[in-house]
N, C-alpha and C. Protein backbone atom coordinates (compact mmCIF):
# COMPACT_ATOMS: atom_id res chain seq x y z
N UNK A 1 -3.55 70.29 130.24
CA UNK A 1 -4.83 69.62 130.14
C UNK A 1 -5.63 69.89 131.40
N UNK A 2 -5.96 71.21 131.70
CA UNK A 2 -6.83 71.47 132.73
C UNK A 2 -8.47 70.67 133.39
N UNK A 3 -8.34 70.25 132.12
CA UNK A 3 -10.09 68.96 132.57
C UNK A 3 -9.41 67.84 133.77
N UNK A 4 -7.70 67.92 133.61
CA UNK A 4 -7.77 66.99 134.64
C UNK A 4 -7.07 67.59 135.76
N UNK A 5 -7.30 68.34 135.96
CA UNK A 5 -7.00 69.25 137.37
C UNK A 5 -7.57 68.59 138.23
N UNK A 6 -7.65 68.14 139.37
CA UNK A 6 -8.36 67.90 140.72
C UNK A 6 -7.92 67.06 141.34
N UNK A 7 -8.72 66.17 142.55
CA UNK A 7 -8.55 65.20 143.01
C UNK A 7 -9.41 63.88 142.75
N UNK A 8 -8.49 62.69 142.30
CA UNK A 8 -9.30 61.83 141.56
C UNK A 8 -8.87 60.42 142.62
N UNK A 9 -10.17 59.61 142.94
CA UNK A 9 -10.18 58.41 143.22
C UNK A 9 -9.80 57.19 142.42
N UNK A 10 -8.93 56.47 142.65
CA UNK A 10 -8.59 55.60 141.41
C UNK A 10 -9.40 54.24 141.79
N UNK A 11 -9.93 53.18 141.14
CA UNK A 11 -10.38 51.86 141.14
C UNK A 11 -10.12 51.43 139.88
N UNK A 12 -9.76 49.86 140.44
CA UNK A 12 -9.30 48.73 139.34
C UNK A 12 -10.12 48.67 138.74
N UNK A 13 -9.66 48.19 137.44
CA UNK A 13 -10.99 47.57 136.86
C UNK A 13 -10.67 46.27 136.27
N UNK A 14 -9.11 45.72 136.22
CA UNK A 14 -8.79 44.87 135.42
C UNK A 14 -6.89 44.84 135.33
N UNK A 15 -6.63 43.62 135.23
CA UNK A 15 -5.05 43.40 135.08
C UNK A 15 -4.07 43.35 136.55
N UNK A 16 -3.04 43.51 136.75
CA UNK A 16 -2.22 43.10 137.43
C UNK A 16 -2.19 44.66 138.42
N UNK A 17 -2.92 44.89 139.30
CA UNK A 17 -3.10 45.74 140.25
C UNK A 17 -4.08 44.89 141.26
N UNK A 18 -3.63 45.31 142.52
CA UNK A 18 -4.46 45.36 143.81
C UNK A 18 -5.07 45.83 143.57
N UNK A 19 -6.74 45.75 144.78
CA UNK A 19 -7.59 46.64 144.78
C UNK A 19 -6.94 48.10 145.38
N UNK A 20 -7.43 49.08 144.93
CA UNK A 20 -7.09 50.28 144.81
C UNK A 20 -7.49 51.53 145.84
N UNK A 21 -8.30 50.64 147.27
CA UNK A 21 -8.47 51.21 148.37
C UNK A 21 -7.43 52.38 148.97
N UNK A 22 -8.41 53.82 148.88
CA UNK A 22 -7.73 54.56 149.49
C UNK A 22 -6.60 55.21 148.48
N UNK A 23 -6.56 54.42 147.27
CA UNK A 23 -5.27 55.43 146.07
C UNK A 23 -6.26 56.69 145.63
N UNK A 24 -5.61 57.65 145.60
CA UNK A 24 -5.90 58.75 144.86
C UNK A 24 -4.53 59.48 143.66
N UNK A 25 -5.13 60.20 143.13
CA UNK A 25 -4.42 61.05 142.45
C UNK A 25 -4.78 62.45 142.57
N UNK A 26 -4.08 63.64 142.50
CA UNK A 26 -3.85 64.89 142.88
C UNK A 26 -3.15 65.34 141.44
N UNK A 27 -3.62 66.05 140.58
CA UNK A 27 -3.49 66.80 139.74
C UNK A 27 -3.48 68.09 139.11
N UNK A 28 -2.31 68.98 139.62
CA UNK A 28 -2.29 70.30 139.15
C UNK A 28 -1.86 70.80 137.84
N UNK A 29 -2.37 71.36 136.46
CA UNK A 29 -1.61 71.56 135.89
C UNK A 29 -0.47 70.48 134.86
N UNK A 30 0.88 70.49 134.77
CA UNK A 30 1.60 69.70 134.31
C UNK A 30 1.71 68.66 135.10
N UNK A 31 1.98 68.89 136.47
CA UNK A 31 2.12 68.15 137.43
C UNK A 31 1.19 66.68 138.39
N UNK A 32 1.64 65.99 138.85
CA UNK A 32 0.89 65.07 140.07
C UNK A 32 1.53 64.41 140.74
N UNK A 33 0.65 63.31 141.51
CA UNK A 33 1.55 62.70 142.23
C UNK A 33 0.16 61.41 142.66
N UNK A 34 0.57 60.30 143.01
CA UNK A 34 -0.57 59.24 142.93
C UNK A 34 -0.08 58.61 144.90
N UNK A 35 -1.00 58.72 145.20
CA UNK A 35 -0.51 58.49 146.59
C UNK A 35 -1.91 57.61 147.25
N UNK A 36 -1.17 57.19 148.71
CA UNK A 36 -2.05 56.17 149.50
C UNK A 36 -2.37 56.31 150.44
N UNK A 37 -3.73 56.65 150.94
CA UNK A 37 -4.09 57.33 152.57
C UNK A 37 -3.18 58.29 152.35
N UNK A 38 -2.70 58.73 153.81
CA UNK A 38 -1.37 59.94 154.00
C UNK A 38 0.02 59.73 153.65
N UNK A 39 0.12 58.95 153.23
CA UNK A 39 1.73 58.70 152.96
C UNK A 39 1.72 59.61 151.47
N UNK A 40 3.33 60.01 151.56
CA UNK A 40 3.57 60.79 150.19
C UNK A 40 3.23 60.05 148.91
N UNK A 41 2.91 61.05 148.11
CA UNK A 41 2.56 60.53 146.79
C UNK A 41 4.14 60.15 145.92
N UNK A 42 3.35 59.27 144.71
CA UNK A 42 4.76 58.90 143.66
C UNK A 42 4.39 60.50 142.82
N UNK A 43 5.26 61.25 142.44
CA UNK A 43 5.19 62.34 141.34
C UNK A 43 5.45 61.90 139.65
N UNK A 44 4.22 62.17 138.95
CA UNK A 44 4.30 62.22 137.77
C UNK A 44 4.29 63.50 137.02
N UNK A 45 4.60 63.52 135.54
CA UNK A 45 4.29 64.45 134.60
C UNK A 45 3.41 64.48 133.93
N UNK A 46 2.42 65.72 133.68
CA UNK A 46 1.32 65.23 132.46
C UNK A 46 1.44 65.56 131.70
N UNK A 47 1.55 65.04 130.60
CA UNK A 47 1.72 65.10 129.01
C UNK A 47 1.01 64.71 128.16
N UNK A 48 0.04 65.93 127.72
CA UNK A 48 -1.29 65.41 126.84
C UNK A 48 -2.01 64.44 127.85
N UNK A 49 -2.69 63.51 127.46
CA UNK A 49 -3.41 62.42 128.45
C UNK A 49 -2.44 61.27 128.88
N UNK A 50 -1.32 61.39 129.23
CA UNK A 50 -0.56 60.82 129.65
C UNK A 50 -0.12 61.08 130.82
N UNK A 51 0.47 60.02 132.08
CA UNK A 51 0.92 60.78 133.08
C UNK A 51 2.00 59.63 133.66
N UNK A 52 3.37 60.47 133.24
CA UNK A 52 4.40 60.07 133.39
C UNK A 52 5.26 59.59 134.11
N UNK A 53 5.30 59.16 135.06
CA UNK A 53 6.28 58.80 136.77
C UNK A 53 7.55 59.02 136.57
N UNK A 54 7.78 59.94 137.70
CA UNK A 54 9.25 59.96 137.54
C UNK A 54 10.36 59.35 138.55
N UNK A 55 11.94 59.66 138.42
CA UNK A 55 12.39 58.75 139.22
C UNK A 55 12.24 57.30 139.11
N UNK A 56 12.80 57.00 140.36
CA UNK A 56 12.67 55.41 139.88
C UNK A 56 11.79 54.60 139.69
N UNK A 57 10.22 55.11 138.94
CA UNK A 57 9.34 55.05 138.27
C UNK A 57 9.36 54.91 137.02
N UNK A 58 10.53 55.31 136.53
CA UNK A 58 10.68 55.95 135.00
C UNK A 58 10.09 54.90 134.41
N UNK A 59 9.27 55.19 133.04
CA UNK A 59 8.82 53.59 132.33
C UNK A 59 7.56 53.68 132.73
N UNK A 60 6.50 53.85 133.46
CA UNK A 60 5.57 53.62 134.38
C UNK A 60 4.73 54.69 132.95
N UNK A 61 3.79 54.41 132.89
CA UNK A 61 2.68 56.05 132.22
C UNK A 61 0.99 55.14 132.37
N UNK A 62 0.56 56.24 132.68
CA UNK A 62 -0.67 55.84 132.55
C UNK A 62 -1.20 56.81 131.75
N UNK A 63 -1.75 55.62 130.44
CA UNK A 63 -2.84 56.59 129.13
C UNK A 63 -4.04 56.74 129.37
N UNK A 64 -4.42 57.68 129.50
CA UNK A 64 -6.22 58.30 130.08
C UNK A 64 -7.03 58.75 129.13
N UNK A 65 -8.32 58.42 128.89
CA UNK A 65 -8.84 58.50 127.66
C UNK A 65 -10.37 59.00 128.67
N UNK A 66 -11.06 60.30 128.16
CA UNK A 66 -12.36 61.01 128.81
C UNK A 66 -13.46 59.92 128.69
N UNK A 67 -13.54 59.28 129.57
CA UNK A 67 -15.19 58.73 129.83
C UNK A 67 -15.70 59.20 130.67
N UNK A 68 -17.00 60.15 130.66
CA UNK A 68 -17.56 61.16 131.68
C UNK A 68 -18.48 60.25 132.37
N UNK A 69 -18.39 60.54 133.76
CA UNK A 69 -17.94 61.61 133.85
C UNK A 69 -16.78 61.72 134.53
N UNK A 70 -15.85 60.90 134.41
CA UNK A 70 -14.28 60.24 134.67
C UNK A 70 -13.61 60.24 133.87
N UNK A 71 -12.17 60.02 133.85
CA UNK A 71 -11.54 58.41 132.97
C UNK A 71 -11.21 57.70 132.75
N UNK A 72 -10.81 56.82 132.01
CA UNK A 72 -10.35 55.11 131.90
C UNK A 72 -9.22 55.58 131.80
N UNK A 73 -8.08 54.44 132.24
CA UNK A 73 -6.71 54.47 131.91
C UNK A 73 -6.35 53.36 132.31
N UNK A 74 -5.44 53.36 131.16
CA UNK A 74 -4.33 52.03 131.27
C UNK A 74 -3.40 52.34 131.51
N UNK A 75 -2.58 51.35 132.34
CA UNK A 75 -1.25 50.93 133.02
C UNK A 75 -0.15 50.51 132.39
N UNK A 76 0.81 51.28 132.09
CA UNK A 76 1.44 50.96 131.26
C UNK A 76 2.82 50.91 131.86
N UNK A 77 3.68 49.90 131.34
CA UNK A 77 5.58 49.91 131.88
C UNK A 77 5.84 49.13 130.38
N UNK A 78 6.74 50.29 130.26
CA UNK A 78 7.37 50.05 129.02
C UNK A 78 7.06 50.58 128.08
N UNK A 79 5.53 50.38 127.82
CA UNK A 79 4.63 50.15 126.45
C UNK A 79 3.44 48.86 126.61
N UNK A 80 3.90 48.29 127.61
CA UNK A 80 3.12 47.05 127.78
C UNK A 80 2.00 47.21 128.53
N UNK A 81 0.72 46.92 128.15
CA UNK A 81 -0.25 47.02 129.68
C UNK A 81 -0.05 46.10 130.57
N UNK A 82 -0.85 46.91 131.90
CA UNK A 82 -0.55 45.04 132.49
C UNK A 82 -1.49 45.37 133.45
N UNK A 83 -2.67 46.78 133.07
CA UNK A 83 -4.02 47.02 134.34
C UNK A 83 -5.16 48.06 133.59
N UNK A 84 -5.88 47.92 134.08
CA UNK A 84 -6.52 49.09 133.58
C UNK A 84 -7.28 49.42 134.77
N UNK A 85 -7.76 50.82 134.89
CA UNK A 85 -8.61 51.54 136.37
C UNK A 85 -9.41 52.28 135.73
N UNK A 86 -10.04 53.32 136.58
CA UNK A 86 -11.08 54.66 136.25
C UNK A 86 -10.81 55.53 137.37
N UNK A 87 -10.77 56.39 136.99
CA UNK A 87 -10.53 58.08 137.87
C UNK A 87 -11.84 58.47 138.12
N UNK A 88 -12.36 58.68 139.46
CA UNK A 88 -13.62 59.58 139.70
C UNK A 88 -13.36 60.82 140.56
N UNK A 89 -13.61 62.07 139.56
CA UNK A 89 -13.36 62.92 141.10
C UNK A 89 -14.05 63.10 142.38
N UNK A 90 -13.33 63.27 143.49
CA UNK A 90 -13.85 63.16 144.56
C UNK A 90 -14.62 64.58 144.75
N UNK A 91 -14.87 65.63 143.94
CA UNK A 91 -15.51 66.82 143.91
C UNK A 91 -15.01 67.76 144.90
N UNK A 92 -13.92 67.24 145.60
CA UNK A 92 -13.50 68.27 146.56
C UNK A 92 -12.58 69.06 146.31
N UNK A 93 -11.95 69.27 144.90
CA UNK A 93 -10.89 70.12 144.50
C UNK A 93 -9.11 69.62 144.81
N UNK A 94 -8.67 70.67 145.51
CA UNK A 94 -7.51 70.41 145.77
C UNK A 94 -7.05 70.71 147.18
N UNK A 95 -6.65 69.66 147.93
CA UNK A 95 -6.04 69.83 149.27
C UNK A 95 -5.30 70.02 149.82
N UNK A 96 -3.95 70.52 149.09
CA UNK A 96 -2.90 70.77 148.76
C UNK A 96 -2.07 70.85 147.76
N UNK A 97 -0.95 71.86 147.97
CA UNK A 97 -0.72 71.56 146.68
C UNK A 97 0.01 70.20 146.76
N UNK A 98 0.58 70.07 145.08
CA UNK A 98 1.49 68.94 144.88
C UNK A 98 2.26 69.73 144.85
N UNK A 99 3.35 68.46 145.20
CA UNK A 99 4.95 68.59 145.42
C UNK A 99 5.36 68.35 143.72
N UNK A 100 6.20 69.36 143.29
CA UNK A 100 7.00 69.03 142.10
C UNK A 100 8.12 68.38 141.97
């Protein structure tokens, strides 16, 4: 799903999340990783508009649905929501790669 290639700013919008200062996401390809300021990112999988956490994440997905010029996604463990946010890209591409 190459539309979501880049680097994306995350903000809450609703449910059981902190404010979201400073989270981003980094998206290459199959791959990502959702991270805070400089500290390492958590690594997910993307699958279709889904993006999977792995490790002791497992359970974790967030479902992303295109609202341009972003997108919405919900927070999901289990199957259950329990947040919802929006992705904006920061237009600056990619700053590295991700770690697989």
């Amino acid at each position: 799903m190459g539309e979501l290639d880049g680097l994306w700013d995350v903000e809450r919008v609703s449910g059981f999340l902190p404010p979201l200062l400073g989270v981003r996401k980094r998206i290459r390809g199959p791959h990502g990783a959702t991270s805070v300021g400089r500290f390492p990112g958590v690594p997910f999988d993307v699958v279709g508009a889904e993006l999977r956490y792995r490790g002791v994440l497992t359970g974790f997905v967030d479902v992303l649905t295109s609202e341009p010029p972003g997108w919405s996604g919900r927070a999901l463990f289990r199957g259950r929501e329990y947040a919802r946010f929006r992705l904006t890209s920061t237009g600056r591409g990619f700053l590295s790669a991700t770690r697989d």
